[in-house]
C-alpha atoms as a PDB file:
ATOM      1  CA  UNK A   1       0.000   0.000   0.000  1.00  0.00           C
ATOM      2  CA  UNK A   2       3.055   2.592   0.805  1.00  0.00           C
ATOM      3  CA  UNK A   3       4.527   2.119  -2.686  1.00  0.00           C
ATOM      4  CA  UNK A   4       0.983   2.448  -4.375  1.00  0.00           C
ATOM      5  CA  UNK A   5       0.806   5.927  -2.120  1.00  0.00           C
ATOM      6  CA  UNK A   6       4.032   6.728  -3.035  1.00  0.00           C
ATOM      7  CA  UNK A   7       3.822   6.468  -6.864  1.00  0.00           C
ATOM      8  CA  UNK A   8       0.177   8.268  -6.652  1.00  0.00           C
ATOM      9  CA  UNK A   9       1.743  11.327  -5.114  1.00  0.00           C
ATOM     10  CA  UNK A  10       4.885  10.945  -7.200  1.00  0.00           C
ATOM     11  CA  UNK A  11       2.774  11.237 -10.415  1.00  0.00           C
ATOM     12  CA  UNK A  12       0.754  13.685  -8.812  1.00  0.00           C
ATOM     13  CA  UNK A  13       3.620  15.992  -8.263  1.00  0.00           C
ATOM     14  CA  UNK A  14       4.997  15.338 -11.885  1.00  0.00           C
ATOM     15  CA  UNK A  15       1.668  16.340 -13.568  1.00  0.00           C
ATOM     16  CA  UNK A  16       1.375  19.618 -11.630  1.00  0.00           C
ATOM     17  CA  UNK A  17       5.198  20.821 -12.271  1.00  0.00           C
ATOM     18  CA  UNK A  18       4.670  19.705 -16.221  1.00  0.00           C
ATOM     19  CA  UNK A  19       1.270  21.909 -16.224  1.00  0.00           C
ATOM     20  CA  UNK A  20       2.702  25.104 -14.173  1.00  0.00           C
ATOM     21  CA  UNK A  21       5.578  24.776 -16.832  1.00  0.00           C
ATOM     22  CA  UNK A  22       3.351  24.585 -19.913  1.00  0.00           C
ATOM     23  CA  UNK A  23       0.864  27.176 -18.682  1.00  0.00           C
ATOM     24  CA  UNK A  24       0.047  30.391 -20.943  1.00  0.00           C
ATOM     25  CA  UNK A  25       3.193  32.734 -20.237  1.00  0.00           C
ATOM     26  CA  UNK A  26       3.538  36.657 -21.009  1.00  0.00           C
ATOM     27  CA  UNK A  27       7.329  37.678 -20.400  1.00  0.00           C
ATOM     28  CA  UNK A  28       9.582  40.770 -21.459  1.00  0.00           C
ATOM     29  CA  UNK A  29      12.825  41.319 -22.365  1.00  0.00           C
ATOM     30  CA  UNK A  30      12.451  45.162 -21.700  1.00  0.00           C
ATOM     31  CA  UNK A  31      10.944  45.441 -18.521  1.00  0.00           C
ATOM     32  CA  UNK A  32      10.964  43.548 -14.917  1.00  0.00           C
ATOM     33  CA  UNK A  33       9.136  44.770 -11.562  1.00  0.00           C
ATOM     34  CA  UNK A  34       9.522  47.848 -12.603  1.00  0.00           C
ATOM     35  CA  UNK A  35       9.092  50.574 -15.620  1.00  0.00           C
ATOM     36  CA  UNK A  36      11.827  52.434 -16.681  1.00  0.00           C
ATOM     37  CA  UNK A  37      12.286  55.887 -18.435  1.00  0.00           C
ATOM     38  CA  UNK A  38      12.638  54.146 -21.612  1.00  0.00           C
ATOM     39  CA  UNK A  39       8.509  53.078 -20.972  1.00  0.00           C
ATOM     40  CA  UNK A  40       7.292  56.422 -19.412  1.00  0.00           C
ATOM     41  CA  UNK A  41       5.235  58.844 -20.984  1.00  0.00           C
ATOM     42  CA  UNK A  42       6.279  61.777 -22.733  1.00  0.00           C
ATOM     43  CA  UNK A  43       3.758  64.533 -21.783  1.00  0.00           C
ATOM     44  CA  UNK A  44       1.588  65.590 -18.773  1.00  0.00           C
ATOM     45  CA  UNK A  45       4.443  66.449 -16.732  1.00  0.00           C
ATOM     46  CA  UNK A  46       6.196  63.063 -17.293  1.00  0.00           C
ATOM     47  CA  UNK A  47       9.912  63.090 -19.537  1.00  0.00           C
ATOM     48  CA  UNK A  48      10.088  59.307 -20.965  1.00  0.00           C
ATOM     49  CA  UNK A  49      10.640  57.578 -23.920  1.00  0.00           C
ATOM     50  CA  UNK A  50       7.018  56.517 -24.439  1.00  0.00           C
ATOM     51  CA  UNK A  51       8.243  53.305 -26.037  1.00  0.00           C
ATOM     52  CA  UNK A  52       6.171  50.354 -25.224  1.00  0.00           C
ATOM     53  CA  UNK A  53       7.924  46.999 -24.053  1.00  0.00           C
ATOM     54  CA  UNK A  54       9.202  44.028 -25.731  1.00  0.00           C
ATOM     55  CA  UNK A  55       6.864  41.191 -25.052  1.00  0.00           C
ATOM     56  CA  UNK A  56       6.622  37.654 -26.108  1.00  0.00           C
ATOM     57  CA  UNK A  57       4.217  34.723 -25.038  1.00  0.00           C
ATOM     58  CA  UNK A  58       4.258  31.128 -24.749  1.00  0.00           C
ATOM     59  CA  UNK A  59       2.073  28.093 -24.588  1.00  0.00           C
ATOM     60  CA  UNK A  60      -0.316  29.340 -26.075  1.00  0.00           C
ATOM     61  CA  UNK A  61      -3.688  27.698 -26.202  1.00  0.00           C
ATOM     62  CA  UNK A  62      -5.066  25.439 -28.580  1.00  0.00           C
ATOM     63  CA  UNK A  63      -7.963  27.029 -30.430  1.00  0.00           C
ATOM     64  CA  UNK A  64      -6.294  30.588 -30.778  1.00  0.00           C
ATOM     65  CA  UNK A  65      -6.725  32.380 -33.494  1.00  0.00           C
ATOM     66  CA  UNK A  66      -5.746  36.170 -32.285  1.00  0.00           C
ATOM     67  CA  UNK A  67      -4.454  37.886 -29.434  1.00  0.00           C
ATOM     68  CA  UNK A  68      -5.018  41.159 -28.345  1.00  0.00           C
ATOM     69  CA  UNK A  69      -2.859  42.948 -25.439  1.00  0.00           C
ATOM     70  CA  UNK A  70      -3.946  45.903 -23.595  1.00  0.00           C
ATOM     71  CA  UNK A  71      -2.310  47.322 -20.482  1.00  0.00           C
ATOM     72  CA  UNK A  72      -4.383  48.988 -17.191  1.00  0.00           C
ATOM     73  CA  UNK A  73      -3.540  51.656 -14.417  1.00  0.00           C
ATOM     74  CA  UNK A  74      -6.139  50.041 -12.201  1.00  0.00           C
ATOM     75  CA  UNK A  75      -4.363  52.939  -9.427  1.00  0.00           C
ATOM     76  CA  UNK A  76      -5.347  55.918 -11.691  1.00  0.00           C
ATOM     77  CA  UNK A  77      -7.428  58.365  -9.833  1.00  0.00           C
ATOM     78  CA  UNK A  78     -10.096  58.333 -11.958  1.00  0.00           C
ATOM     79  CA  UNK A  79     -12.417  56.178 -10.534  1.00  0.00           C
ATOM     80  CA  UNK A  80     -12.141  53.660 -13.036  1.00  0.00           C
ATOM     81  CA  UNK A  81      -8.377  53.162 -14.021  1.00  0.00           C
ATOM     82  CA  UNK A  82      -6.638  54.317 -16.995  1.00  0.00           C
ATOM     83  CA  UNK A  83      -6.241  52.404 -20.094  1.00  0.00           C
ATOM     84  CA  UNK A  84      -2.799  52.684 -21.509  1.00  0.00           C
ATOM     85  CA  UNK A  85      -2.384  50.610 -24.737  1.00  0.00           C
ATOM     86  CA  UNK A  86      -4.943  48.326 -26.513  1.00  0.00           C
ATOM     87  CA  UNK A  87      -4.318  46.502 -29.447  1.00  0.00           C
ATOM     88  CA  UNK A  88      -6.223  43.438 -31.047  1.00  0.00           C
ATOM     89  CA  UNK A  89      -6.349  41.708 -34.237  1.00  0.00           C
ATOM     90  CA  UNK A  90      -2.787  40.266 -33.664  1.00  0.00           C
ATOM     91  CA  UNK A  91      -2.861  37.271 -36.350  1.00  0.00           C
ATOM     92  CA  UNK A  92      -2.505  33.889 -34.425  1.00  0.00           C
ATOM     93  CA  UNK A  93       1.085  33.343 -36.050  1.00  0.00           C
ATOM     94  CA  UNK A  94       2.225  35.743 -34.133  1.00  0.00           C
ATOM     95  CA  UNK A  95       4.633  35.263 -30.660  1.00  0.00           C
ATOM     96  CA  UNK A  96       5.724  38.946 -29.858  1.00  0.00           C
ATOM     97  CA  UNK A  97       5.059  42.464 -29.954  1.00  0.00           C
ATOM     98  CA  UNK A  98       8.708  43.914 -30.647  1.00  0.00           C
ATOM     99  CA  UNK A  99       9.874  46.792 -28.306  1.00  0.00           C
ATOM    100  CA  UNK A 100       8.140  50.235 -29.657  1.00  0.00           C
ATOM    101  CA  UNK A 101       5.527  48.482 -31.422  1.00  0.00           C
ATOM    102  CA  UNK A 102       3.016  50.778 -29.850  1.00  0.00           C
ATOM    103  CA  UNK A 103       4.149  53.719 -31.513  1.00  0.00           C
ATOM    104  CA  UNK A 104       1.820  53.750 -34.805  1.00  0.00           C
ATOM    105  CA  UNK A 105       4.355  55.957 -36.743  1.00  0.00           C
ATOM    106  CA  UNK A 106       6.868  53.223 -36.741  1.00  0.00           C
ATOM    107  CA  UNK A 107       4.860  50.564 -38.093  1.00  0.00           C
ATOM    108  CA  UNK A 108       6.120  47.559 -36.294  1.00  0.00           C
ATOM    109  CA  UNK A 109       3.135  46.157 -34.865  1.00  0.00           C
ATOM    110  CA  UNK A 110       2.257  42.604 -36.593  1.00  0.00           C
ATOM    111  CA  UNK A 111       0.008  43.179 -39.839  1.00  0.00           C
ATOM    112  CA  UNK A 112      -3.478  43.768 -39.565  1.00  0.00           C
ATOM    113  CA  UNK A 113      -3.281  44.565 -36.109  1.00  0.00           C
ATOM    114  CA  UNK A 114      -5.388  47.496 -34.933  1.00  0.00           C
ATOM    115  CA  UNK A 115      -4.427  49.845 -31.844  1.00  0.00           C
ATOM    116  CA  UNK A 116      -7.265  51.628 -30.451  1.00  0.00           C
ATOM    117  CA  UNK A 117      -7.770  54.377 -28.573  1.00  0.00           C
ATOM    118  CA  UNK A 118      -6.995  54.894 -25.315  1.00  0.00           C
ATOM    119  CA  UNK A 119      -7.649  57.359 -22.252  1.00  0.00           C
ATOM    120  CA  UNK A 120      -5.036  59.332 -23.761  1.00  0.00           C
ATOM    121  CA  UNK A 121      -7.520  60.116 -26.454  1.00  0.00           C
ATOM    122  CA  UNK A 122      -5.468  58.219 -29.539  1.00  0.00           C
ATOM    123  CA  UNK A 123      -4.475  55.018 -30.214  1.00  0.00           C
ATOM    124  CA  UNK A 124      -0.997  53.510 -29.615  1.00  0.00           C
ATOM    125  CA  UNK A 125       0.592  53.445 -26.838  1.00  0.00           C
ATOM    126  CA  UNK A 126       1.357  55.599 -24.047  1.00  0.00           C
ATOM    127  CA  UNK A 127       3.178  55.332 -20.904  1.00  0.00           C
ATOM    128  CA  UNK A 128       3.046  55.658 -17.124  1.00  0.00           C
ATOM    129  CA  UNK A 129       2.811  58.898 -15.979  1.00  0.00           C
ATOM    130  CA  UNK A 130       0.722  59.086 -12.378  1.00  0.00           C
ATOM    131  CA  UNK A 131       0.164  61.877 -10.850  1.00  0.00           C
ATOM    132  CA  UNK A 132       3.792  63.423  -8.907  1.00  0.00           C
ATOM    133  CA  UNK A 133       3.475  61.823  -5.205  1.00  0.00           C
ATOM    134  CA  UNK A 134       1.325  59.157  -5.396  1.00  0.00           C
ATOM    135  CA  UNK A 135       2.010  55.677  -4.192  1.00  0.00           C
ATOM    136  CA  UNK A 136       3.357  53.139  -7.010  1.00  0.00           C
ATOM    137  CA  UNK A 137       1.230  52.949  -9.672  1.00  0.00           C
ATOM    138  CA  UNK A 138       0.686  48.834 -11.389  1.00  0.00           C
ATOM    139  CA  UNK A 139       0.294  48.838 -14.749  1.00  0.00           C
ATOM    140  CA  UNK A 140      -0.760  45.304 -15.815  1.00  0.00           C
ATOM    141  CA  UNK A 141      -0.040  44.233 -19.163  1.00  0.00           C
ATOM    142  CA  UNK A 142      -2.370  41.500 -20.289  1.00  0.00           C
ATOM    143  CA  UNK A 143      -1.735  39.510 -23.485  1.00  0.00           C
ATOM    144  CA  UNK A 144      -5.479  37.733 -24.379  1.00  0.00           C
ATOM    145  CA  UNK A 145      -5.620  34.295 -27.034  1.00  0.00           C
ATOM    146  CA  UNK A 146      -8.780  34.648 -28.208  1.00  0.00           C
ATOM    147  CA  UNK A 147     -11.184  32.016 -30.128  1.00  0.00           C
ATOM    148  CA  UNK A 148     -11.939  34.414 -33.237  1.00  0.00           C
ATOM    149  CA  UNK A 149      -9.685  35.711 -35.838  1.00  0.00           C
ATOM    150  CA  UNK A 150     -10.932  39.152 -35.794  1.00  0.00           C
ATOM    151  CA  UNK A 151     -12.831  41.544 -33.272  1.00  0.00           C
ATOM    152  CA  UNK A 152     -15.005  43.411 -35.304  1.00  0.00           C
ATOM    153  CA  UNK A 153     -14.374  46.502 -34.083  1.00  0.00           C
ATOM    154  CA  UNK A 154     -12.102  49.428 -35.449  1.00  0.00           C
ATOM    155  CA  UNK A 155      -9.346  52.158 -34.537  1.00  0.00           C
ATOM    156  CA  UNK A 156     -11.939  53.983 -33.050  1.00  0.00           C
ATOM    157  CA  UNK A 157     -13.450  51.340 -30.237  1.00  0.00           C
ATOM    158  CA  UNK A 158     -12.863  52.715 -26.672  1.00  0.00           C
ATOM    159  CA  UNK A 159     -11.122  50.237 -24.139  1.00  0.00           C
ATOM    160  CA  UNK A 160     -14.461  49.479 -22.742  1.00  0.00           C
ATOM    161  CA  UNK A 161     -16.282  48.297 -25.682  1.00  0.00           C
ATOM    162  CA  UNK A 162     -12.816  46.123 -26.707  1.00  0.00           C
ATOM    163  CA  UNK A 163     -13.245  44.833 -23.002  1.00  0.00           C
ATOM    164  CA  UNK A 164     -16.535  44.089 -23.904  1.00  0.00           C
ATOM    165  CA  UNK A 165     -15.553  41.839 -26.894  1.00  0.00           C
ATOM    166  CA  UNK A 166     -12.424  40.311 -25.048  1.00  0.00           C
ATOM    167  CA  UNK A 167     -14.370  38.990 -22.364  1.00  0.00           C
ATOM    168  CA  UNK A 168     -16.647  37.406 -24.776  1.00  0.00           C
ATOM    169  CA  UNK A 169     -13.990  35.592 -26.813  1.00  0.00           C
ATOM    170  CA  UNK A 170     -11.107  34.542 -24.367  1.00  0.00           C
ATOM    171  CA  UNK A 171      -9.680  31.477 -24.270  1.00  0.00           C
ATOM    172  CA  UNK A 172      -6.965  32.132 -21.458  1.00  0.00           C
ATOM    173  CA  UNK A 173      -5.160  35.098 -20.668  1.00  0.00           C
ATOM    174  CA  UNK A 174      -1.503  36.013 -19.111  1.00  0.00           C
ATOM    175  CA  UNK A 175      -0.282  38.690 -17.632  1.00  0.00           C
ATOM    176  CA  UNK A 176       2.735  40.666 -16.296  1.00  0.00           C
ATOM    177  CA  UNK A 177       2.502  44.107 -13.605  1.00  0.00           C
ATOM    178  CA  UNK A 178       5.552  46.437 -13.756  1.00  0.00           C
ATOM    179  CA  UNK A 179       5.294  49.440 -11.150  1.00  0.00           C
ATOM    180  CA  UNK A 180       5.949  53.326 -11.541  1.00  0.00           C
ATOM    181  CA  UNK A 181       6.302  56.320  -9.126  1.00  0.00           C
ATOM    182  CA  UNK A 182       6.841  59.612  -9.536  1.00  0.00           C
END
């Protein structure tokens, strides 16, 4: 009975290490606990290099067929956070978002991609900038694999109604938080 145990709990143990490793991962070469100046904002008070982070999934889950990735200032004092950078459409071929891809001029988000608009009134993306003496700010960056090819929505769809139409078509989701005082 011991060895039966034994083996039960061994295989038990296996399957839960090989399914934490093979879980939906977001990850970044650019940024870690913690934005830098190269991810701030430019404006509003704030002196960055509004360049949005390298970022690169894994695992992803059978069925996908897009991704989107949007990233939230749940902290904001707004009373309902502040939307920093949504963009959906990303074909299902695709693994990253290459550093600066939020910056619409440069072109180096993955084709047919759309970036919406955000609080800051445009679409792309932009930075952390909280208000000077507040606490740390989290700004969660969540990459979504989604079970339709397309959201049929356009440049113009605020973060809410892309929310909207996320929620209805996830699959699984992944996330990373980097932080941000001024």
């Amino acid at each position: 009975m011991k060895t039966i145990t034994t083996t039960i709990i061994a295989a038990l143990f296996v399957s839960v290490i090989t399914n934490a490793q093979n879980t939906f991962t977001l990850k970044s070469k650019d940024i870690g606990g913690q934005a830098t100046t190269q991810q701030v904002f430019n404006g509003f008070g704030c002196t960055g290099g509004n360049i949005s982070p390298e970022l690169n999934w894994e695992n992803v889950p059978e069925g996908t067929k897009s991704f989107a990735v949007t990233m939230f200032d749940p902290d904001a004092p707004t009373g309902s956070g502040w939307w920093h950078w949504v963009i959906f459409n990303i074909p299902a071929s695709a693994k990253e978002l290459v550093s600066n891809a939020g910056n619409l001029e440069k072109n180096l988000a993955p084709a047919g991609s759309v970036q919406s608009i955000t609080d800051f009134g445009k679409g792309g993306y932009g930075g952390p900038c909280p208000p000077e003496g507040s606490s740390p700010h989290q700004y969660v960056i969540t990459v979504y694999a989604l079970k339709v090819d397309k959201l049929s929505l356009d440049k113009n769809a605020n973060p809410a109604m892309v929310g909207f139409y996320l929620s209805q078509n996830t699959i699984q989701k992944a996330s990373l938080v980097m932080y941000y005082k001024r």
